[in-house]
PDB file of N, CA and C in Angstrom:
ATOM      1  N   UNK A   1      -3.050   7.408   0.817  1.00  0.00           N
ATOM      2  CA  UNK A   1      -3.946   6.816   1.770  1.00  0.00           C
ATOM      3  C   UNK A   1      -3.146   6.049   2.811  1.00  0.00           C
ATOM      4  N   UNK A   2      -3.760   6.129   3.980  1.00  0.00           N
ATOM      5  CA  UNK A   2      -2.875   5.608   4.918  1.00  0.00           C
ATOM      6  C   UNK A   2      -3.564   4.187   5.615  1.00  0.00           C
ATOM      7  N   UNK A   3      -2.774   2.887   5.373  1.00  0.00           N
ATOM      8  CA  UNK A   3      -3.698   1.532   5.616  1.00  0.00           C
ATOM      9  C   UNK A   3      -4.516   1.429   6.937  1.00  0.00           C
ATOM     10  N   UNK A   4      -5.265   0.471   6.778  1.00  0.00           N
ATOM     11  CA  UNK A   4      -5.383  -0.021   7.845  1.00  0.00           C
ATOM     12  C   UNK A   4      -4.402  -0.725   8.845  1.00  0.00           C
ATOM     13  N   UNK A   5      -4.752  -0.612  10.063  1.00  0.00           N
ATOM     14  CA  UNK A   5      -4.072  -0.929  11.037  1.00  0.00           C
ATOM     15  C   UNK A   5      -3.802  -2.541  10.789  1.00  0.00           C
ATOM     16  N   UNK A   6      -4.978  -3.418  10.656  1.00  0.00           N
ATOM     17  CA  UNK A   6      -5.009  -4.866  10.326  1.00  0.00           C
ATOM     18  C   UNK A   6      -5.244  -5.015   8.861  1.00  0.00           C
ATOM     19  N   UNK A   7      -4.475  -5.921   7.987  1.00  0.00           N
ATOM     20  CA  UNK A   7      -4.458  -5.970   6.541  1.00  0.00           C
ATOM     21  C   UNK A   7      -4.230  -7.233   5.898  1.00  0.00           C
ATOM     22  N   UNK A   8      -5.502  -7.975   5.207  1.00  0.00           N
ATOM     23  CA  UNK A   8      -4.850  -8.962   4.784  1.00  0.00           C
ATOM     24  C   UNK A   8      -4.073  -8.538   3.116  1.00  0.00           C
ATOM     25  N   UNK A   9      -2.746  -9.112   3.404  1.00  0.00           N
ATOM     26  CA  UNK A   9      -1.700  -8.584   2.042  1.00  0.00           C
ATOM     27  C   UNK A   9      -2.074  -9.362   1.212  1.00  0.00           C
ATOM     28  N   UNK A  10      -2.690 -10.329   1.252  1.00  0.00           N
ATOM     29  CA  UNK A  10      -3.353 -11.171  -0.425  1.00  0.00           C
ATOM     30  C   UNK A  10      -4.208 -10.506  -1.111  1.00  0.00           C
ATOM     31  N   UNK A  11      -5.357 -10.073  -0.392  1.00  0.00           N
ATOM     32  CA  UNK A  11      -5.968  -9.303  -1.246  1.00  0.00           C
ATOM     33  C   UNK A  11      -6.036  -7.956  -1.401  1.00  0.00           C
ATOM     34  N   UNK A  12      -4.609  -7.418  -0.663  1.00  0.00           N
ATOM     35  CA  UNK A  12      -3.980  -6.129  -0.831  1.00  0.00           C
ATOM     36  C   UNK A  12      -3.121  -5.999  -2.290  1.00  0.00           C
ATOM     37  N   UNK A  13      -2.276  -7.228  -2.112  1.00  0.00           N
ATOM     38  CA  UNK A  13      -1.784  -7.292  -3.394  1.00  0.00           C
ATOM     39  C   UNK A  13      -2.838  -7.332  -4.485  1.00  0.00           C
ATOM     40  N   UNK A  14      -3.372  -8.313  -3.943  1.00  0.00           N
ATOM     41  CA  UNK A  14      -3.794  -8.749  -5.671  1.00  0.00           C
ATOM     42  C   UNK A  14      -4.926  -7.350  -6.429  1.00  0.00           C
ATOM     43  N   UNK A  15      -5.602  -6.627  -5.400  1.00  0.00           N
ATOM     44  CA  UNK A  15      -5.935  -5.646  -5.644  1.00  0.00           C
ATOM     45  C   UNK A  15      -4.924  -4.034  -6.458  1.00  0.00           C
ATOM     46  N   UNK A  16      -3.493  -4.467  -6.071  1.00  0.00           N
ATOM     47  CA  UNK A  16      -2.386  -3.715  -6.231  1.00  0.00           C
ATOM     48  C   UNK A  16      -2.264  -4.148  -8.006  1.00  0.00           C
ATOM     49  N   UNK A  17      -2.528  -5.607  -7.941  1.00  0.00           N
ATOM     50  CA  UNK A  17      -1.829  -5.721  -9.622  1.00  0.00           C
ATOM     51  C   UNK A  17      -2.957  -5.688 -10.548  1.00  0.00           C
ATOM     52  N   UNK A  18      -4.569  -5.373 -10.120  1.00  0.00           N
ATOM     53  CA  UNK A  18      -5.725  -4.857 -10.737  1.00  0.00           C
ATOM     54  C   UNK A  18      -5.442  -3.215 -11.276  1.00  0.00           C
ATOM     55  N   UNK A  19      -4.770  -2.470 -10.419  1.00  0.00           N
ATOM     56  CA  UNK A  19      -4.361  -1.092 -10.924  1.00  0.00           C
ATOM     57  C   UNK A  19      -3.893  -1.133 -12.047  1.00  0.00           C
ATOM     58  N   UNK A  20      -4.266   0.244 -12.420  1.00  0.00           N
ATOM     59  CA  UNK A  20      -3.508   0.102 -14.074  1.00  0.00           C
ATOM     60  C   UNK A  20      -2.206   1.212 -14.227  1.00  0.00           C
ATOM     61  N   UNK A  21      -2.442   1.937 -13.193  1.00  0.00           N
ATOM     62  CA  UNK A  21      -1.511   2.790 -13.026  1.00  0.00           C
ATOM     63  C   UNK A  21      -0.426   2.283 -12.021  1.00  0.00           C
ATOM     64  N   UNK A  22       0.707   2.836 -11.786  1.00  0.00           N
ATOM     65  CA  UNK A  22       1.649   2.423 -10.477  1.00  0.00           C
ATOM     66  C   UNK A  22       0.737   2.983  -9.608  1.00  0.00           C
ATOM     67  N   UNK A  23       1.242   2.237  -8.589  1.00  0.00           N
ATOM     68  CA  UNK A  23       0.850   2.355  -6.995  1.00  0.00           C
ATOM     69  C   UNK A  23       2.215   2.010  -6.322  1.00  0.00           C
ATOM     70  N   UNK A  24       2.366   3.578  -5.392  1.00  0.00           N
ATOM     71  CA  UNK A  24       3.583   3.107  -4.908  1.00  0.00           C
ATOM     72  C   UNK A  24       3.492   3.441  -3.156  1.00  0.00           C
ATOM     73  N   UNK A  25       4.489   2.917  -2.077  1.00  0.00           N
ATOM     74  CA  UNK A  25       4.002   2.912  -0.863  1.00  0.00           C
ATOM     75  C   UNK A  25       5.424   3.704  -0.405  1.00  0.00           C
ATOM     76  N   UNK A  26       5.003   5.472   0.237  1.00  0.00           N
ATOM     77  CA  UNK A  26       5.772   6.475   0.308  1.00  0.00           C
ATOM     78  C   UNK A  26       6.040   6.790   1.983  1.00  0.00           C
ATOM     79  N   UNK A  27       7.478   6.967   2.077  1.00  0.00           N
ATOM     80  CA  UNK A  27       7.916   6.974   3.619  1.00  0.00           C
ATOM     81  C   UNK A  27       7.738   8.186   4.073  1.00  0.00           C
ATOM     82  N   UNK A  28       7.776   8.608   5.315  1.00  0.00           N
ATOM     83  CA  UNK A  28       8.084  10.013   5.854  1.00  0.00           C
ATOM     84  C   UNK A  28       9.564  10.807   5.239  1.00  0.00           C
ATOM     85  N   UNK A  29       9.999   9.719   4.933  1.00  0.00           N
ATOM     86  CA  UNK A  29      11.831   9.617   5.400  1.00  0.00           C
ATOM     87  C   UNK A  29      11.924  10.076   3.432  1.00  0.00           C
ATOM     88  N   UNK A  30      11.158   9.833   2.895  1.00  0.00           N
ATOM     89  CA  UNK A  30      11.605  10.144   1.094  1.00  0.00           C
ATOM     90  C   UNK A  30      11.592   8.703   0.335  1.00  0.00           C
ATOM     91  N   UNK A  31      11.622   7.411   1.375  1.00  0.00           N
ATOM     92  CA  UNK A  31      11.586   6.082   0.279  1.00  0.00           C
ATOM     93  C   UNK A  31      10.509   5.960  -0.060  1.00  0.00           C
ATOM     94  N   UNK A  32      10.327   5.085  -1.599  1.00  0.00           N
ATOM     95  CA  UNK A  32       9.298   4.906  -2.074  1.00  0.00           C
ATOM     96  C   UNK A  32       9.553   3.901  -2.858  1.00  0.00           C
ATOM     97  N   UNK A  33       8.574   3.021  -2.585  1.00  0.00           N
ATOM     98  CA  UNK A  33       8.216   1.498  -3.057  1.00  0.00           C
ATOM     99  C   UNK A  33       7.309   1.043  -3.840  1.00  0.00           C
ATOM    100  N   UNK A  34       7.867   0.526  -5.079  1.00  0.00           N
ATOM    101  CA  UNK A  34       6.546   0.345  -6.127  1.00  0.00           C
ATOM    102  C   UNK A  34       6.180  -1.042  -5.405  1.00  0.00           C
ATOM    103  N   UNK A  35       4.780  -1.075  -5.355  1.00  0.00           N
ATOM    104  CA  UNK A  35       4.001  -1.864  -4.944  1.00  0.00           C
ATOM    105  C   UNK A  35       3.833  -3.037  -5.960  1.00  0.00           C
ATOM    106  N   UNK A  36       3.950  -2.757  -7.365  1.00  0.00           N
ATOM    107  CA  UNK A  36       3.736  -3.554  -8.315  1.00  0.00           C
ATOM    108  C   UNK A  36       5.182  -4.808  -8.811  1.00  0.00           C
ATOM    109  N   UNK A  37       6.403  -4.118  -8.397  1.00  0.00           N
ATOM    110  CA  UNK A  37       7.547  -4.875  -8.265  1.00  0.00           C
ATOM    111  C   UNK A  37       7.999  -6.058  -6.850  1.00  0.00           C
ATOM    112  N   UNK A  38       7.854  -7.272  -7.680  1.00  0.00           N
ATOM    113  CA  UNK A  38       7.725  -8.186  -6.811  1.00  0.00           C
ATOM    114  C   UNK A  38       8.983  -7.901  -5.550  1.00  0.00           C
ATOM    115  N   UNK A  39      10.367  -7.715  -5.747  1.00  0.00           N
ATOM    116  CA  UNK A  39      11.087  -7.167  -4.291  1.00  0.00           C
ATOM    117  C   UNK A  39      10.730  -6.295  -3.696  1.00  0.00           C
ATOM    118  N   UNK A  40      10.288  -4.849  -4.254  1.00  0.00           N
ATOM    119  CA  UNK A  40       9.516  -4.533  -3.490  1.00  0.00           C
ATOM    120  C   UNK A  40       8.276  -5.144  -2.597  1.00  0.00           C
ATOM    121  N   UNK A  41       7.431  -5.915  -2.980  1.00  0.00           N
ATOM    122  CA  UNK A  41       6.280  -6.320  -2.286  1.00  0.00           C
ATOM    123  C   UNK A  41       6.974  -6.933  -1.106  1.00  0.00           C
ATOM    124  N   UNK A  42       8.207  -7.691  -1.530  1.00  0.00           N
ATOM    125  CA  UNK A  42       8.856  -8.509  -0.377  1.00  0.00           C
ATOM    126  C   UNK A  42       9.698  -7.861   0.940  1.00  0.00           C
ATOM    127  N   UNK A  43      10.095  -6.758   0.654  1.00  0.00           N
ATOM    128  CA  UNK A  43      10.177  -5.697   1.246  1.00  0.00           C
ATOM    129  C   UNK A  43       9.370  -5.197   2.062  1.00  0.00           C
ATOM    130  N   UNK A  44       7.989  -4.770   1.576  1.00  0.00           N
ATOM    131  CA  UNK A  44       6.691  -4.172   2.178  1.00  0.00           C
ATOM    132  C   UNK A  44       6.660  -5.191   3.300  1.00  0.00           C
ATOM    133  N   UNK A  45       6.520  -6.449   2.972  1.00  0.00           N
ATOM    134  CA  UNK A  45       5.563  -7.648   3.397  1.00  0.00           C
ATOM    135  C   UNK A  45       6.638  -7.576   5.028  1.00  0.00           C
ATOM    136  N   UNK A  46       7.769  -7.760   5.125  1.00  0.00           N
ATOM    137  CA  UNK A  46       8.730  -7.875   5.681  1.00  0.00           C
ATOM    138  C   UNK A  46       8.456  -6.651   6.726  1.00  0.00           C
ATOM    139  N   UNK A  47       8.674  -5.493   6.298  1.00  0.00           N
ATOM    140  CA  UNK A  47       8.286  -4.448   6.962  1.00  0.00           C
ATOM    141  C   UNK A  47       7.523  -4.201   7.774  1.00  0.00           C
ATOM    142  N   UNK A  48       6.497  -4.906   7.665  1.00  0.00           N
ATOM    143  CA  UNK A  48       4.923  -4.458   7.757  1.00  0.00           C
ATOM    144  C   UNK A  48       4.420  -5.496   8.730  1.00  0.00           C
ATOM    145  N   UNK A  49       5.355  -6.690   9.194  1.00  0.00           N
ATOM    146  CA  UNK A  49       5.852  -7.703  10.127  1.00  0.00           C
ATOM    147  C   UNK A  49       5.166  -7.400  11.177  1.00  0.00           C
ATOM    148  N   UNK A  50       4.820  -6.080  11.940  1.00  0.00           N
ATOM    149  CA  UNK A  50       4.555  -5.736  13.360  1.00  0.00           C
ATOM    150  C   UNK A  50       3.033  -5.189  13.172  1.00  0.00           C
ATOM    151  N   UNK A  51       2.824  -4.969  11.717  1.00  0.00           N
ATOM    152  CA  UNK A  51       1.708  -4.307  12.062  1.00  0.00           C
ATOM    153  C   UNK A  51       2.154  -3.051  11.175  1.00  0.00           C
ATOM    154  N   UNK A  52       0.872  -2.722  10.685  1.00  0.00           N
ATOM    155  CA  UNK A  52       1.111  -1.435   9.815  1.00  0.00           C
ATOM    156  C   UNK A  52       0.816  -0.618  10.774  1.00  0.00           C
ATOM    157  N   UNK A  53       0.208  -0.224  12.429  1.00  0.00           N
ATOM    158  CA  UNK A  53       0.491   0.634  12.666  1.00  0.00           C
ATOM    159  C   UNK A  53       1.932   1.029  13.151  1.00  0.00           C
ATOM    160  N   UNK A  54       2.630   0.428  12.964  1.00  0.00           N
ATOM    161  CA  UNK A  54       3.861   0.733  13.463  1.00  0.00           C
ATOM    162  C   UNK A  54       4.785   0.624  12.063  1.00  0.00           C
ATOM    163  N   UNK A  55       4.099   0.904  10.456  1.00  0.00           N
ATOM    164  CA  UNK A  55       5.057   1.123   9.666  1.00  0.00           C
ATOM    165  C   UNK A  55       4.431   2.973   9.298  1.00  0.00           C
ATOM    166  N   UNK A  56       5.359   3.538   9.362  1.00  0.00           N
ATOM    167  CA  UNK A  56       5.279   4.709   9.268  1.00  0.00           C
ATOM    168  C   UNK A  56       4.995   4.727   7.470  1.00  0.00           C
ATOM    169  N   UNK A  57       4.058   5.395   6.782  1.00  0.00           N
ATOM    170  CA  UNK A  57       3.691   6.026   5.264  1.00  0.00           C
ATOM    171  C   UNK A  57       2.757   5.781   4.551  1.00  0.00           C
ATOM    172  N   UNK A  58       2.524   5.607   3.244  1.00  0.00           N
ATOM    173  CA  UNK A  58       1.498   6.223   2.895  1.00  0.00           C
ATOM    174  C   UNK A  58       0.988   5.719   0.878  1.00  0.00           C
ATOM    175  N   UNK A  59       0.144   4.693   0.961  1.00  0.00           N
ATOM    176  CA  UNK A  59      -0.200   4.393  -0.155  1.00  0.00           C
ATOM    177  C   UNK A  59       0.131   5.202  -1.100  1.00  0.00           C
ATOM    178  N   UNK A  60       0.358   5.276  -2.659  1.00  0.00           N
ATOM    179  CA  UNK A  60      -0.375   6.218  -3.362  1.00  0.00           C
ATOM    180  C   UNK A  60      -0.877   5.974  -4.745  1.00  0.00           C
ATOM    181  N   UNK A  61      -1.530   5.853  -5.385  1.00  0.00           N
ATOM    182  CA  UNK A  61      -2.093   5.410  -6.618  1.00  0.00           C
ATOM    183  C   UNK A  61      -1.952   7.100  -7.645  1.00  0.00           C
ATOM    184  N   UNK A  62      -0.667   6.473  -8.644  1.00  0.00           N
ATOM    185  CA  UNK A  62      -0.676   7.673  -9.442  1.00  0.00           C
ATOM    186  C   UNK A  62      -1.220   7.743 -10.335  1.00  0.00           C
ATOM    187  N   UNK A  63      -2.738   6.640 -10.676  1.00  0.00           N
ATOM    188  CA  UNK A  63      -4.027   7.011 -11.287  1.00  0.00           C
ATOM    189  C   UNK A  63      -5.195   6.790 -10.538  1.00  0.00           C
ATOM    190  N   UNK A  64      -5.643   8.239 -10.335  1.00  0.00           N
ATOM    191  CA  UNK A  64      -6.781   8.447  -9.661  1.00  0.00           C
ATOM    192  C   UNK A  64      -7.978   7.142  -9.882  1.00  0.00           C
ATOM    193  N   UNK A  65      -8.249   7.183 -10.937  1.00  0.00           N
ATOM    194  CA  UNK A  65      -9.571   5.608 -11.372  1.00  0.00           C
ATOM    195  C   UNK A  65      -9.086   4.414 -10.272  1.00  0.00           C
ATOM    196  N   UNK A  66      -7.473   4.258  -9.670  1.00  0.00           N
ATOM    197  CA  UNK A  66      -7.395   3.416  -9.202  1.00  0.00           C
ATOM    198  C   UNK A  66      -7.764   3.140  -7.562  1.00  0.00           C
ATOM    199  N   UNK A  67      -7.913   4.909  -7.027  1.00  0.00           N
ATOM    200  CA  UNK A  67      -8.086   4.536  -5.648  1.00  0.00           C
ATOM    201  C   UNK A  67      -9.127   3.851  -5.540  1.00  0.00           C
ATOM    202  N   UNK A  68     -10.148   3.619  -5.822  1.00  0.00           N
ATOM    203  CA  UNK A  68     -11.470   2.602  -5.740  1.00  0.00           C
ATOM    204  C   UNK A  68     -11.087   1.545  -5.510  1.00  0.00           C
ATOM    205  N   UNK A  69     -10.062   1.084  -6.348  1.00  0.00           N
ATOM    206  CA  UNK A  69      -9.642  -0.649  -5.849  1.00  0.00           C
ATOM    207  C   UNK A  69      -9.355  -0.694  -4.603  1.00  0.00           C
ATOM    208  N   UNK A  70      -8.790   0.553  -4.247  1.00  0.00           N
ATOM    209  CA  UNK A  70      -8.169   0.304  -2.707  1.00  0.00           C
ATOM    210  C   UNK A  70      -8.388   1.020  -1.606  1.00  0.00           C
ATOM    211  N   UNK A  71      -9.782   1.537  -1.611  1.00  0.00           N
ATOM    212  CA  UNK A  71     -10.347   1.616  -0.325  1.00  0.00           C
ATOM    213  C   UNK A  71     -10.628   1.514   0.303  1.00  0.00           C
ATOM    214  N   UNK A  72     -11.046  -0.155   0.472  1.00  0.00           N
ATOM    215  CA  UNK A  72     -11.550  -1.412   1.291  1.00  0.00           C
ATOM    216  C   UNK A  72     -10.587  -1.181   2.285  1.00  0.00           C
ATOM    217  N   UNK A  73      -9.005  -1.010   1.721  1.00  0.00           N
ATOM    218  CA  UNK A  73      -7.664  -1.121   2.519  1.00  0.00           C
ATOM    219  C   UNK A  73      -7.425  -0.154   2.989  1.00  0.00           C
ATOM    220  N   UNK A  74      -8.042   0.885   3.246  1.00  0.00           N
ATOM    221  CA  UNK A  74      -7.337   2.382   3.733  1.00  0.00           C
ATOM    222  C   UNK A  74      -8.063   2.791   4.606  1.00  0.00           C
ATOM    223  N   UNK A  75      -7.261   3.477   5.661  1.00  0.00           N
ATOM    224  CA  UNK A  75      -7.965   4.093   7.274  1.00  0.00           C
ATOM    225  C   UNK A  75      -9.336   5.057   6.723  1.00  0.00           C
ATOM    226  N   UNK A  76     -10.001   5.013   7.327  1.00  0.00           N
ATOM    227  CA  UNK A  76     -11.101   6.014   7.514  1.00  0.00           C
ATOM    228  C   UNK A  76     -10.707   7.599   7.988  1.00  0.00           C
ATOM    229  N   UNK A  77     -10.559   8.662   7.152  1.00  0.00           N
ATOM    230  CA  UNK A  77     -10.166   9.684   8.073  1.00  0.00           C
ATOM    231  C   UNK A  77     -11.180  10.164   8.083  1.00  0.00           C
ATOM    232  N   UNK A  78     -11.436  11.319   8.850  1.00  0.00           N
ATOM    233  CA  UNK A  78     -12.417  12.127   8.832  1.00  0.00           C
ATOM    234  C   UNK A  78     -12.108  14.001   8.750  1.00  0.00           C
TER     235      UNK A  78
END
């Protein structure tokens, strides 16, 4: 899933450590960031500095039951 443009990360996270499965946040480029590991988050958070539209990738919850937590947070595609 690809975020929203505007995001508050508190209740991005805290929605992140409700998952029961990993959730990890995947680059164009091949990096991939567990969402659930606190340097990682610090990483994300850092990144994500300008605006998620200008961080290039792509949520992913590798248990399905979990995308529900986090749809509030994810673009609308159509």
């Amino acid at each position: 899933m690809k975020l929203k443009e505007t995001l508050d990360l508190e209740r991005f996270f805290a929605a992140v450590r409700q998952c029961r499965g990993q959730v990890t946040f995947e680059t164009p480029e091949g990096d991939v960031l567990n969402l659930k590991s606190s340097l990682c988050l610090f990483v994300f958070t850092a990144a994500s500095q300008k605006g998620f539209v200008h961080l290039p990738g792509r949520v992913r919850c590798h248990d399905p039951e979990d995308e529900p937590l986090l749809a509030e947070f994810a673009e609308v595609t159509e």
